[in-house]
Protein backbone atom coordinates (compact mmCIF):
# COMPACT_ATOMS: atom_id res chain seq x y z
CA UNK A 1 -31.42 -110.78 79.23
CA UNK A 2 -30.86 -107.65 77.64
CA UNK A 3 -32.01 -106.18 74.48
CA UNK A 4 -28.15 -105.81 73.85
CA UNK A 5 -27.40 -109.39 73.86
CA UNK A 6 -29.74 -110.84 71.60
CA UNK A 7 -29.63 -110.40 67.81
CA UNK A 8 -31.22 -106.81 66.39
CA UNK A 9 -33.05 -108.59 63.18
CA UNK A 10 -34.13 -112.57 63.40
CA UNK A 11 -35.63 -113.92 60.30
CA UNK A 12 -36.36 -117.62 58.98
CA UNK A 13 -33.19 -118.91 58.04
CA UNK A 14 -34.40 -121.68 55.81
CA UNK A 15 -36.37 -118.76 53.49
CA UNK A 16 -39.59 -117.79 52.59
CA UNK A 17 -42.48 -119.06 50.13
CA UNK A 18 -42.59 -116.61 46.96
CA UNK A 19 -45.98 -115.67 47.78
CA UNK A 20 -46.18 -116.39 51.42
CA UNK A 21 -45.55 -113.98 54.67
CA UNK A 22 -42.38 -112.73 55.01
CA UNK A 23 -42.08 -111.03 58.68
CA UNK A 24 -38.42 -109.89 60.27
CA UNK A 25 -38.58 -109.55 64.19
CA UNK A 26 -36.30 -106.70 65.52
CA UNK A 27 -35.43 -105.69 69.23
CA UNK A 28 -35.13 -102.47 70.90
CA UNK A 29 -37.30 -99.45 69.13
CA UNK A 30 -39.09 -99.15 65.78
CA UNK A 31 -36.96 -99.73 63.17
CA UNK A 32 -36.50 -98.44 59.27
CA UNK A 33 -35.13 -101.06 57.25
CA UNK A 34 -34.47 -102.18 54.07
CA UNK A 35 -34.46 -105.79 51.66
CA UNK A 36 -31.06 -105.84 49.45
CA UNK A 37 -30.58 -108.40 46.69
CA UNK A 38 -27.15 -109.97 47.80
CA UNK A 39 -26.25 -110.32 44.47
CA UNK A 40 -26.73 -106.87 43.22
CA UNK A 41 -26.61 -104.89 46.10
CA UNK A 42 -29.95 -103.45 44.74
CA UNK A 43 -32.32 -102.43 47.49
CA UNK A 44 -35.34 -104.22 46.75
CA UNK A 45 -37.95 -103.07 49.57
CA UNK A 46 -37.86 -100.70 51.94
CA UNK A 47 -40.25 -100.28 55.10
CA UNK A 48 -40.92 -99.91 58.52
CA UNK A 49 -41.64 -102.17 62.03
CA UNK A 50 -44.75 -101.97 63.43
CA UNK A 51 -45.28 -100.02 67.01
CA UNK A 52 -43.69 -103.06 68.84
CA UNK A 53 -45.36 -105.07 71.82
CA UNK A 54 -42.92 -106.06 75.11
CA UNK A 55 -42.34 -110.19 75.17
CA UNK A 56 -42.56 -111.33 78.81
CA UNK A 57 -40.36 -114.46 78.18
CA UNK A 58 -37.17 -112.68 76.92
CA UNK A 59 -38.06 -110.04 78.57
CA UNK A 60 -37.61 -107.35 75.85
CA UNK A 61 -39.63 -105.15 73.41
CA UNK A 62 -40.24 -106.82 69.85
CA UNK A 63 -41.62 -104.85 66.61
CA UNK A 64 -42.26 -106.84 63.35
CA UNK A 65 -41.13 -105.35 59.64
CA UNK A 66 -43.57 -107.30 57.02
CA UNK A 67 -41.53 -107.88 53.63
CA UNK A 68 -44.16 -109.85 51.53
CA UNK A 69 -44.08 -107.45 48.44
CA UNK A 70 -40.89 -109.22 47.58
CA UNK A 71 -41.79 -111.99 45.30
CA UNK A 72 -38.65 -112.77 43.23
CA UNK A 73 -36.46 -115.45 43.56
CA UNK A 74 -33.31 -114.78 45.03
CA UNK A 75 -30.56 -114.56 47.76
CA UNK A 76 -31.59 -111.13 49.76
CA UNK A 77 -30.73 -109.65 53.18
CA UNK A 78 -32.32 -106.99 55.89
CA UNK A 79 -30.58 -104.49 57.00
CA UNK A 80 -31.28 -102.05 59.69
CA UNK A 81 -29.24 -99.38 62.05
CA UNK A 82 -28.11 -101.83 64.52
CA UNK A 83 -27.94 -104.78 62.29
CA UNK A 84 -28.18 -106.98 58.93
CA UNK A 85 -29.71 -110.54 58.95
């Protein structure tokens, strides 16, 4: 499978817990992205993906973006070069 055909961001579609983990996967290379209040259109957060590790299973290379500092309630989405989840 290439790193083409699968989605650029996944997150938890259901949401997160106010004061819990919130963690965006991305493919492909490090990414800088960015948390925007759907609402607004006020960015929120911004940050970086970690170095990345390769996933045997799909067979592509998989860096993590850590979002936690958001706390507020609300309706928000990531958005990155390749993509917006």
């Amino acid at each position: 499978m290439s790193e083409r055909t699968l989605r650029a961001i996944t997150v938890n579609q259901i949401g997160y817990p106010l004061d819990g983990e919130k963690i965006a996967v991305f493919t492909g290379a490090e990414h800088d992205f960015q948390v925007v209040d759907v609402d607004s259109g006020t960015i929120v957060f911004k940050g970086s993906s970690d170095a990345g590790r390769f996933d045997k299973a799909s067979g592509v290379t998989l860096h993590t973006g850590d979002f936690s500092e958001v706390k507020a309630e609300g309706r928000y989405r990531i958005e990155q070069g390749e993509g917006v989840a």
